[in-house]
C-alpha atoms as a PDB file:
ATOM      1  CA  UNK A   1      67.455  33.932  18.870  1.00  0.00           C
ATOM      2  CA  UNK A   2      66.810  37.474  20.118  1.00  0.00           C
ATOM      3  CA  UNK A   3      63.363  38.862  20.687  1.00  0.00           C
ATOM      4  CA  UNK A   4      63.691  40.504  17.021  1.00  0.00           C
ATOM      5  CA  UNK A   5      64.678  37.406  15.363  1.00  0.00           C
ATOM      6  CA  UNK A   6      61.519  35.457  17.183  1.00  0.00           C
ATOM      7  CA  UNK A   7      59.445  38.555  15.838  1.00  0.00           C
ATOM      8  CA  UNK A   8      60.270  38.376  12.150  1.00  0.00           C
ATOM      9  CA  UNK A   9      59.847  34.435  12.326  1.00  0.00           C
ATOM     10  CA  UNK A  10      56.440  34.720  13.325  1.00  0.00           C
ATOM     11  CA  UNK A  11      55.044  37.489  11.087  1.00  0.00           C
ATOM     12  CA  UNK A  12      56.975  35.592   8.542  1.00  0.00           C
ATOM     13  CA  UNK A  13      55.111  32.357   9.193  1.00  0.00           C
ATOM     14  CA  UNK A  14      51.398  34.743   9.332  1.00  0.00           C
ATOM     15  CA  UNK A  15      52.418  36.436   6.364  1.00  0.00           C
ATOM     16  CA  UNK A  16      52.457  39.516   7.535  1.00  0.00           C
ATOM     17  CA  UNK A  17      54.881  42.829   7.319  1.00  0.00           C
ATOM     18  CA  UNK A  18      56.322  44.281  10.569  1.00  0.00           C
ATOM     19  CA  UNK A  19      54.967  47.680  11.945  1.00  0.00           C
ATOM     20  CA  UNK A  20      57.804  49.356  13.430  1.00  0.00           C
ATOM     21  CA  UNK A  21      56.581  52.198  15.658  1.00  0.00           C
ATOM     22  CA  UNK A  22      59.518  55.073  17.156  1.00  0.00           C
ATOM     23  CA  UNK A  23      58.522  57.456  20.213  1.00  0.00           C
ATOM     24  CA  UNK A  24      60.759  59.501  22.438  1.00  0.00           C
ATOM     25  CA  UNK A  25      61.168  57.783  26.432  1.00  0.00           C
ATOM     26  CA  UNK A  26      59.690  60.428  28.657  1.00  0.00           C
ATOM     27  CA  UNK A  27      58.119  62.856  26.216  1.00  0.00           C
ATOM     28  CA  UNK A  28      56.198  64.314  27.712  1.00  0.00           C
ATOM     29  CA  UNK A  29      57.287  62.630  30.824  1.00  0.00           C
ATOM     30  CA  UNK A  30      58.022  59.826  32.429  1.00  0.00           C
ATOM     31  CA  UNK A  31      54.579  57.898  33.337  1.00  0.00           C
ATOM     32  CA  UNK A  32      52.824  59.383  30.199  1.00  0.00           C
ATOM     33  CA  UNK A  33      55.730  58.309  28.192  1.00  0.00           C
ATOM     34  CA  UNK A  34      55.511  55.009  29.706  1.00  0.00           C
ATOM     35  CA  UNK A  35      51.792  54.434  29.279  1.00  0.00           C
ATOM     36  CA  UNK A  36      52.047  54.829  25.735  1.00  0.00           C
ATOM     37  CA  UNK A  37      54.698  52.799  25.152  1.00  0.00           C
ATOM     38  CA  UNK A  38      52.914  49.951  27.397  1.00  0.00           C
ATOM     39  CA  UNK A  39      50.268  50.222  25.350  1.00  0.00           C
ATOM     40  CA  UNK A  40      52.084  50.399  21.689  1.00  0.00           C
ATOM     41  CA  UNK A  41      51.588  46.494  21.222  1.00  0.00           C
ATOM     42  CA  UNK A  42      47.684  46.284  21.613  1.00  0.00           C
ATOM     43  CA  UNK A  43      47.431  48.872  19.441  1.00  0.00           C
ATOM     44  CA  UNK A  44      49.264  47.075  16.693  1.00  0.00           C
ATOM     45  CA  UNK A  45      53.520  47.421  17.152  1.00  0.00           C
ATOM     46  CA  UNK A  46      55.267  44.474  16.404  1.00  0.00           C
ATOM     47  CA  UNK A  47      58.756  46.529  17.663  1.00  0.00           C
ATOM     48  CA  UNK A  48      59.373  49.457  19.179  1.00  0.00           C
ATOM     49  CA  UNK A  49      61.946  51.792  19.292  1.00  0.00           C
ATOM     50  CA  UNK A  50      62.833  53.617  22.171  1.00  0.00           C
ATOM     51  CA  UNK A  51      64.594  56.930  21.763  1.00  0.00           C
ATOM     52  CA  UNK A  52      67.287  58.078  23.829  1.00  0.00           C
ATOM     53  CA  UNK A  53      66.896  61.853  24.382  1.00  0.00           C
ATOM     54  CA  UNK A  54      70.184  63.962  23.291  1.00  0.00           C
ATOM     55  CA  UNK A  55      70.666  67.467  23.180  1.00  0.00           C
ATOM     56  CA  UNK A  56      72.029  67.220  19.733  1.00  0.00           C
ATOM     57  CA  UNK A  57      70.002  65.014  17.309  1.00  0.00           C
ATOM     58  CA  UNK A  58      71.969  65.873  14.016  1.00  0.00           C
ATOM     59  CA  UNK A  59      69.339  63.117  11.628  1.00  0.00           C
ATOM     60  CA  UNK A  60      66.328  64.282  13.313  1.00  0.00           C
ATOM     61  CA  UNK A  61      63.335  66.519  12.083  1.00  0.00           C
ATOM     62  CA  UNK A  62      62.086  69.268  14.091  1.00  0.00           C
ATOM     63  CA  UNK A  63      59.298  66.976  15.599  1.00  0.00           C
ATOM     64  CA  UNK A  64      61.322  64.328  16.692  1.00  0.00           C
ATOM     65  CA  UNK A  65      63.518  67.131  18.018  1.00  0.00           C
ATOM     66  CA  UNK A  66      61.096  68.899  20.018  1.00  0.00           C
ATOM     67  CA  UNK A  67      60.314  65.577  21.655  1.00  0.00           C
ATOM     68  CA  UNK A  68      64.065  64.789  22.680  1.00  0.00           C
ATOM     69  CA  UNK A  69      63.794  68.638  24.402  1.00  0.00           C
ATOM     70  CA  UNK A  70      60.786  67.890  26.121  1.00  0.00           C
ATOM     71  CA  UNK A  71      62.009  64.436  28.013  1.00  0.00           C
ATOM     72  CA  UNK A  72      65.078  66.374  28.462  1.00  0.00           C
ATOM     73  CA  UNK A  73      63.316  68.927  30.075  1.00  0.00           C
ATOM     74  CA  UNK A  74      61.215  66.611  31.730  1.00  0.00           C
ATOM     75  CA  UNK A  75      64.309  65.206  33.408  1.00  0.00           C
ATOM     76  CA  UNK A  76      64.914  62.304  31.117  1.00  0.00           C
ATOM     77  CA  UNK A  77      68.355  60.305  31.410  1.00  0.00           C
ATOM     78  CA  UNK A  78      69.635  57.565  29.817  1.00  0.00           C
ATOM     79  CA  UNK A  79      69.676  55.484  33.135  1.00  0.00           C
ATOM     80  CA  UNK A  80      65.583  56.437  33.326  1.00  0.00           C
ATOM     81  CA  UNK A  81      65.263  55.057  29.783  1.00  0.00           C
ATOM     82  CA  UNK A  82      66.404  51.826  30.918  1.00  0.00           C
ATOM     83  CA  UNK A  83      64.208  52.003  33.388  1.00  0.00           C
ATOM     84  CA  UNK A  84      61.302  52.829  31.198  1.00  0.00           C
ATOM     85  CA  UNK A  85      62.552  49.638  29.844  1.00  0.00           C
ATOM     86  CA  UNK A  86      62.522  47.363  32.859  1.00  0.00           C
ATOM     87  CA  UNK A  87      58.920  49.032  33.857  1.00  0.00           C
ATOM     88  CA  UNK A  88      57.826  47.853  30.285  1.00  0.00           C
ATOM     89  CA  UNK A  89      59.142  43.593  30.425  1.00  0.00           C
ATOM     90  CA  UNK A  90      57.473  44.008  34.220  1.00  0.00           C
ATOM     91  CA  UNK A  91      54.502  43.139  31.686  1.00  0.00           C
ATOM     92  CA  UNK A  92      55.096  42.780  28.260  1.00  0.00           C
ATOM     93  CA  UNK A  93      57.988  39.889  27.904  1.00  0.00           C
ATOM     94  CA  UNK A  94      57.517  39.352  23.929  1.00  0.00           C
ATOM     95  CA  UNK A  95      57.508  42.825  22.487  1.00  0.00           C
ATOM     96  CA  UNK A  96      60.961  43.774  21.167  1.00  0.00           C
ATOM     97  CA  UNK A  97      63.063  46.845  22.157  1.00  0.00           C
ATOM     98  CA  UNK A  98      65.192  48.778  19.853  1.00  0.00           C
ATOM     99  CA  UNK A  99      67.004  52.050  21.613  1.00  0.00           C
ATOM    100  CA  UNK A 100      67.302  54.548  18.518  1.00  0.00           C
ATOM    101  CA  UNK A 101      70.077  57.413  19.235  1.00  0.00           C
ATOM    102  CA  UNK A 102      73.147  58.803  19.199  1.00  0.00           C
ATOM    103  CA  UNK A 103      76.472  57.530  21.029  1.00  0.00           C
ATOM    104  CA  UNK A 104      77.629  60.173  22.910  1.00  0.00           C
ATOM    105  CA  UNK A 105      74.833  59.642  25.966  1.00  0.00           C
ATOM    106  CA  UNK A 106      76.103  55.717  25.746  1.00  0.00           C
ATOM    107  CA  UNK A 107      79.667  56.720  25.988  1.00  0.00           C
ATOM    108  CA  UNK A 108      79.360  59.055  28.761  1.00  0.00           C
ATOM    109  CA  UNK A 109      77.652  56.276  30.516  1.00  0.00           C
ATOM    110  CA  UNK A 110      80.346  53.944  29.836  1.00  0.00           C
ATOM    111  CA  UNK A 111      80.010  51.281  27.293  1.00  0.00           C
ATOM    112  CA  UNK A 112      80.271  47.990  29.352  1.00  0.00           C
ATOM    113  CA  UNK A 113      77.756  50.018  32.012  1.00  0.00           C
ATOM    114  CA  UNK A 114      75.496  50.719  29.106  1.00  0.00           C
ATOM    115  CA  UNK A 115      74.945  47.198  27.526  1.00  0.00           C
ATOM    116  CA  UNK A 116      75.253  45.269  30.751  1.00  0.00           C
ATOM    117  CA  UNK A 117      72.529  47.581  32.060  1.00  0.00           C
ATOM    118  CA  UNK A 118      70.740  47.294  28.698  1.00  0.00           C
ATOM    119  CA  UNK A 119      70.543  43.588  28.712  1.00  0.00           C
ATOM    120  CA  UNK A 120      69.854  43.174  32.318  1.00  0.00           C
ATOM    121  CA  UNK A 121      66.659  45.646  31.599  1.00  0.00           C
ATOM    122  CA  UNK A 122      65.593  43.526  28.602  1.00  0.00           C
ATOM    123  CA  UNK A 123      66.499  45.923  25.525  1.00  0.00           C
ATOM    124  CA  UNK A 124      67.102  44.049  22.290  1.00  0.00           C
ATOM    125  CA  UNK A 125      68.207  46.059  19.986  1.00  0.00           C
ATOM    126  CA  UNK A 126      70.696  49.235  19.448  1.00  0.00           C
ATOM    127  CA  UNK A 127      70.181  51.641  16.493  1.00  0.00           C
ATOM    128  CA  UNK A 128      72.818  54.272  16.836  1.00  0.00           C
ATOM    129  CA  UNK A 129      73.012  56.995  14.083  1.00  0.00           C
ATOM    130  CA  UNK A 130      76.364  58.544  14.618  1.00  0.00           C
ATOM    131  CA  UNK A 131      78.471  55.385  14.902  1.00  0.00           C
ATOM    132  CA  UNK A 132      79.937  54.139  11.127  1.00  0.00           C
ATOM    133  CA  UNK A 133      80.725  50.705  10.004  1.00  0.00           C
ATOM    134  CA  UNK A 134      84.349  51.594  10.570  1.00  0.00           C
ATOM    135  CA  UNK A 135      84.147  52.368  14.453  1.00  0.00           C
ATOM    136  CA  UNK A 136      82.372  48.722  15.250  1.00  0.00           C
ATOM    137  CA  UNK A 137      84.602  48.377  17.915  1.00  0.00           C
ATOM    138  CA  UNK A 138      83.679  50.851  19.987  1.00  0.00           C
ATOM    139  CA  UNK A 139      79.955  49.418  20.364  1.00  0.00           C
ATOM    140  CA  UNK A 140      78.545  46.998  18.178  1.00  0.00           C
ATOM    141  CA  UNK A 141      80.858  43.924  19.014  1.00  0.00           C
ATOM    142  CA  UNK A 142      80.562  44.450  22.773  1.00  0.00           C
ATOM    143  CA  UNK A 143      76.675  44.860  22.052  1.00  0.00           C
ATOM    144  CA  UNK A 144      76.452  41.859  19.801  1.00  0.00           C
ATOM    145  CA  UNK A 145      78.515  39.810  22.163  1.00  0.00           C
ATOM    146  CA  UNK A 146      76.110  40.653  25.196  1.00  0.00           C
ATOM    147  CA  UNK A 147      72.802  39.561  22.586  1.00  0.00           C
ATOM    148  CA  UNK A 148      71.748  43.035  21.684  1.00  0.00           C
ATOM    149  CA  UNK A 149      71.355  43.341  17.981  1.00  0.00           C
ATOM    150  CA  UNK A 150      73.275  46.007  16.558  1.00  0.00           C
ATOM    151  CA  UNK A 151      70.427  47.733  13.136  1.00  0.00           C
ATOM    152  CA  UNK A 152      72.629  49.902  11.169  1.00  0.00           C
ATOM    153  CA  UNK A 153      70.963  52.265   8.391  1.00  0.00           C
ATOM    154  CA  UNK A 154      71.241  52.084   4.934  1.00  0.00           C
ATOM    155  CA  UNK A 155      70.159  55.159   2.780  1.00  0.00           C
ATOM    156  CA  UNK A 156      69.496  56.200  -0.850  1.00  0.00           C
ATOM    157  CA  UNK A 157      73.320  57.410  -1.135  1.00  0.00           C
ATOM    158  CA  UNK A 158      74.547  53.604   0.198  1.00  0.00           C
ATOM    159  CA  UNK A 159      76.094  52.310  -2.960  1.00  0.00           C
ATOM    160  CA  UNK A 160      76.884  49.034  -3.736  1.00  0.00           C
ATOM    161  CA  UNK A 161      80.241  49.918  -3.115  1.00  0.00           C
ATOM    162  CA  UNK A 162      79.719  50.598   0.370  1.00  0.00           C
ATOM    163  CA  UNK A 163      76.874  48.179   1.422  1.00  0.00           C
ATOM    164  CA  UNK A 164      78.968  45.660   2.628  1.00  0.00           C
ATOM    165  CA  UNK A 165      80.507  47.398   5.304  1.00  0.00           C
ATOM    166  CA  UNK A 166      77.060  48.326   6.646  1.00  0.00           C
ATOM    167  CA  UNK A 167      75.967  44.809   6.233  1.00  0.00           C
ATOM    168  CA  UNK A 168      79.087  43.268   8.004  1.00  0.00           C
ATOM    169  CA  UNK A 169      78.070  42.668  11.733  1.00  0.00           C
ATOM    170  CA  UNK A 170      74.480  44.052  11.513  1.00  0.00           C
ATOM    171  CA  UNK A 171      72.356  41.844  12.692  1.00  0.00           C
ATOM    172  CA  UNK A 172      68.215  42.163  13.421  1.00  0.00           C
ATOM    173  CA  UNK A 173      66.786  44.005  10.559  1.00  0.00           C
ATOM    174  CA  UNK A 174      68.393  46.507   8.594  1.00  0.00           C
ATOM    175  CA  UNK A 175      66.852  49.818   8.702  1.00  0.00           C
ATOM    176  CA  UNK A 176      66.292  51.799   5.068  1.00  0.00           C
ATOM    177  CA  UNK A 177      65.890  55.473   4.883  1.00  0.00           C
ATOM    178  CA  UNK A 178      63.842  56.172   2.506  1.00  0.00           C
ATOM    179  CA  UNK A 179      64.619  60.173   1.730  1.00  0.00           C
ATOM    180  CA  UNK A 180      68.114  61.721   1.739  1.00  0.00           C
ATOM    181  CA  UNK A 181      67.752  64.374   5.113  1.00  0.00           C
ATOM    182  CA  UNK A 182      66.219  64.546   8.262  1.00  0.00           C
ATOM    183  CA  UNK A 183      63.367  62.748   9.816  1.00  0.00           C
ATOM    184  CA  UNK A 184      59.941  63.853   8.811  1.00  0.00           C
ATOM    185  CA  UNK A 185      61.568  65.967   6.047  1.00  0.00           C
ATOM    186  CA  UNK A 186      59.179  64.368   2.837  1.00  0.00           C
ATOM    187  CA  UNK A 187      56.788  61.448   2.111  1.00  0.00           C
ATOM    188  CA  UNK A 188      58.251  58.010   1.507  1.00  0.00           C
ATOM    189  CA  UNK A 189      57.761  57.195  -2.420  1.00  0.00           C
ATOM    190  CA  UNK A 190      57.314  53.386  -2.243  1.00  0.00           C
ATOM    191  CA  UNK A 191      58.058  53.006  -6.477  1.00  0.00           C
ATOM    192  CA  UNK A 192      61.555  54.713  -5.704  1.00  0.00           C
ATOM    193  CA  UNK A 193      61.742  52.188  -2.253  1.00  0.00           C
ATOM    194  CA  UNK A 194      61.087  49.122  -3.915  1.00  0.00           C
ATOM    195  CA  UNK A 195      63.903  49.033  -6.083  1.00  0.00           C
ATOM    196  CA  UNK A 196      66.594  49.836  -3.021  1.00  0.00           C
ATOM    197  CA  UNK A 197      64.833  47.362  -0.978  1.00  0.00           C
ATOM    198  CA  UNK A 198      65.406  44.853  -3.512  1.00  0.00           C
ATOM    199  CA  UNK A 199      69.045  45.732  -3.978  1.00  0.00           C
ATOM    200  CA  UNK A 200      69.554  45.381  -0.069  1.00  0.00           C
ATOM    201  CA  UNK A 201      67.148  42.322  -0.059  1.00  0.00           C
ATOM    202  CA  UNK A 202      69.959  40.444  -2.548  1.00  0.00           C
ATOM    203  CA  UNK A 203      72.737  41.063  -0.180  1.00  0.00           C
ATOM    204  CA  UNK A 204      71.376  39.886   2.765  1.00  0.00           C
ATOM    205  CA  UNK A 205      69.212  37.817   4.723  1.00  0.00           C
ATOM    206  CA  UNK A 206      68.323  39.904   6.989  1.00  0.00           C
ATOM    207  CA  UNK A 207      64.608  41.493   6.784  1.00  0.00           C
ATOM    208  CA  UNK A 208      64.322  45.278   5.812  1.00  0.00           C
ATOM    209  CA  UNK A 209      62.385  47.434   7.092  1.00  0.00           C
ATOM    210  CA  UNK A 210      61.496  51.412   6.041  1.00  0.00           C
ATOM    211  CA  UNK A 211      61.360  54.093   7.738  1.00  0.00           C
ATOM    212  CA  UNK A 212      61.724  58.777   7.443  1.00  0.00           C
ATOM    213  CA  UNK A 213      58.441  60.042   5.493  1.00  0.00           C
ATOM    214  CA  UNK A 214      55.628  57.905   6.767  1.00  0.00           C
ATOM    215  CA  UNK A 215      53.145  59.655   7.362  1.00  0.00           C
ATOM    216  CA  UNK A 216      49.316  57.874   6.908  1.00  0.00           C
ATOM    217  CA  UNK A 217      47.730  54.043   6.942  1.00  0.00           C
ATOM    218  CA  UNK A 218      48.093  54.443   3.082  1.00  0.00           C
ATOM    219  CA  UNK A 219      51.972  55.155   3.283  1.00  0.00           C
ATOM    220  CA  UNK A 220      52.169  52.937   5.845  1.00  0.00           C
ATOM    221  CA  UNK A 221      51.137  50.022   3.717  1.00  0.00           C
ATOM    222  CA  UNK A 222      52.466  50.846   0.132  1.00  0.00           C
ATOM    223  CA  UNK A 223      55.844  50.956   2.058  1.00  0.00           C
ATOM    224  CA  UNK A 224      54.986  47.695   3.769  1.00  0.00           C
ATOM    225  CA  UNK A 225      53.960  46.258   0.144  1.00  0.00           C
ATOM    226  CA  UNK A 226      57.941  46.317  -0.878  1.00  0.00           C
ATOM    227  CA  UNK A 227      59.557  46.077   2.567  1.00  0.00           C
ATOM    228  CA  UNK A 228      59.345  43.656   5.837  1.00  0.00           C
ATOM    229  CA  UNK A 229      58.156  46.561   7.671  1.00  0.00           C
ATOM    230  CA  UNK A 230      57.630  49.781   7.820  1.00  0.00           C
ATOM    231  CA  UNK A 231      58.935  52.546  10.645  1.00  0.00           C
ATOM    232  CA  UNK A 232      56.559  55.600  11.820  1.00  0.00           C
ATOM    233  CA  UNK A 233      58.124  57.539  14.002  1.00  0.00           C
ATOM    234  CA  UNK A 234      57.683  61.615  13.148  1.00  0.00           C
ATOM    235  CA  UNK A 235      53.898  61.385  12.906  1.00  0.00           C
ATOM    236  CA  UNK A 236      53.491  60.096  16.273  1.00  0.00           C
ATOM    237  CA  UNK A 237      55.801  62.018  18.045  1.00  0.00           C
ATOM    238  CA  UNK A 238      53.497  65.171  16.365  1.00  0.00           C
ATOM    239  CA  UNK A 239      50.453  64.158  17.993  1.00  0.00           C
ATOM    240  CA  UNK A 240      52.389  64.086  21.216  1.00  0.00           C
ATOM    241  CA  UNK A 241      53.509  67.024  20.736  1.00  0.00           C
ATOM    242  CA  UNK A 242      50.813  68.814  19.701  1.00  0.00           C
ATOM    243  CA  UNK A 243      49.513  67.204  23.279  1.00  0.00           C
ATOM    244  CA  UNK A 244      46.838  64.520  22.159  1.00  0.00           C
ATOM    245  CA  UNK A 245      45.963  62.327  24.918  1.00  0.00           C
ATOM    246  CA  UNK A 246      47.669  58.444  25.054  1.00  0.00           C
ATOM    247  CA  UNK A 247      44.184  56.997  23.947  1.00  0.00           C
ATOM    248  CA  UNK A 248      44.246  59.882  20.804  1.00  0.00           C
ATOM    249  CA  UNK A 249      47.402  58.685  20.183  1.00  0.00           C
ATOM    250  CA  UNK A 250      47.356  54.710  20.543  1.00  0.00           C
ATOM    251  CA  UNK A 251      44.124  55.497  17.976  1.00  0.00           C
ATOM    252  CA  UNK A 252      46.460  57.068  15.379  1.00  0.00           C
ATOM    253  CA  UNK A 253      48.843  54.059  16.002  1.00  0.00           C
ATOM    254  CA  UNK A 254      45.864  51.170  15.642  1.00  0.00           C
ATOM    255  CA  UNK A 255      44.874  52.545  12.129  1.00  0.00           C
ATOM    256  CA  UNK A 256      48.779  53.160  10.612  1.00  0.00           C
ATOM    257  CA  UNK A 257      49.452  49.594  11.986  1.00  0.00           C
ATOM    258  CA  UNK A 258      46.143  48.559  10.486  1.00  0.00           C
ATOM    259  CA  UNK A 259      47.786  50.135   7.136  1.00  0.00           C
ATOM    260  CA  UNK A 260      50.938  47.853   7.432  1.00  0.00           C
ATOM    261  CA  UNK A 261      49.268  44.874   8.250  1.00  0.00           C
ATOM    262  CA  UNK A 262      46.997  44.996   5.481  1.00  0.00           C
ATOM    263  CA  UNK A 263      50.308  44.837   2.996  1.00  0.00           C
END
């Protein structure tokens, strides 16, 4: 049982819906990046993802974009996200770790590298945007063979024709976008979520969680009412970005987690 797995048990035993929260590793830098993500869980994440900064985030918003070019600029690497990562289990050994990104950073690291370094620094999770069903070879089996979950996203165009093949080796949670476009792009509509959650929910086992459009403790928890989570991402990364202090920040978390839990 992986760190997600134990995570989803428990909330499942209290009742309660996951709050999923996404930042950026080292926006705005490395040790402010790092003291907000140390202090994510206290302020209410069940699981957070951890994005790896690329230079060309084709699913992401112009916040979430902004925020990969400032850790880049800030001298972010993929080997200092794992570090991030090992700085974080130094104190938190419970709190699961997704990395959210694209494959070209993993692959230029080298696969084996990459998830023997990821396990060994206590990730548990891969989301990774650009890889389909169809190449599972290149990076999900080695990952799930290691213990790293492997989420894969399901969206409002995934068809009962294709859900299987996004369902076949995913393992975690599976991760619904709720809009069709970019992060941050419009506000989650919970009556047009329910039903797709519900469709997922009957071919699978696994919990679902929602994320893209999530925006405020209300939208946090209607999404939470028909989901096993919700994802907030985008509004976060704003108030980093717009240079709020960690405290300002771990505030805006507390109350959207606050939302969720009170689904």
């Amino acid at each position: 049982m992986t760190r997600i797995d134990a995570r989803f048990a428990e909330l499942k035993s209290q009742n309660r819906k996951a709050f999923v929260t996404f930042v950026m590793a080292g926006d705005p830098g490395y040790e402010a990046s790092l003291e907000l993500v140390k202090g994510l869980p206290a302020a209410g994440a069940d699981i957070i993802e951890l994005g790896m900064p690329f230079t060309d985030p084709m699913a992401d918003g112009p916040a979430i974009q902004l925020a990969g070019q400032r850790a880049l600029d800030a001298g972010m690497t993929l080997h200092r996200v794992l570090d991030m990562v090992r700085a974080f289990r130094a104190g938190d050994d419970a709190t699961p770790i997704v990395l959210m990104g694209y494959y070209n950073p993993i692959f230029a690291m080298g696969v084996e590298s990459f998830v023997t370094a990821a396990v060994e620094a206590g990730v548990d999770g891969l989301i990774v945007v650009d890889l389909p069903p169809e190449e599972h070879s290149e990076l999900c089996l080695p990952a799930q063979a290691a213990g790293l979950n492997f989420i894969r996203l399901t969206t409002p165009t995934t068809d009962n024709a294709r859900l299987p093949a996004v369902l076949k080796n995913t393992s975690g949670f599976i991760y619904y976008v709720s809009i069709n476009g970019i992060t941050g792009a419009a506000e989650a509509d919970a009556s047009a979520v329910a039903p797709e959650v519900a469709r997922i929910k009957a071919a699978t086992d696994l919990p679902v969680c929602v994320g893209f459009g999530i925006r405020t403790p209300a939208g946090a928890q209607a999404i939470a009412e028909v989901a096993d989570g919700a994802v907030v991402g985008s509004a976060i990364v704003s108030k980093i970005g717009d240079g709020e202090p960690t405290a300002k920040v771990l505030e805006f978390v507390a109350e959207l987690a606050a939302g969720a839990h009170r689904a």
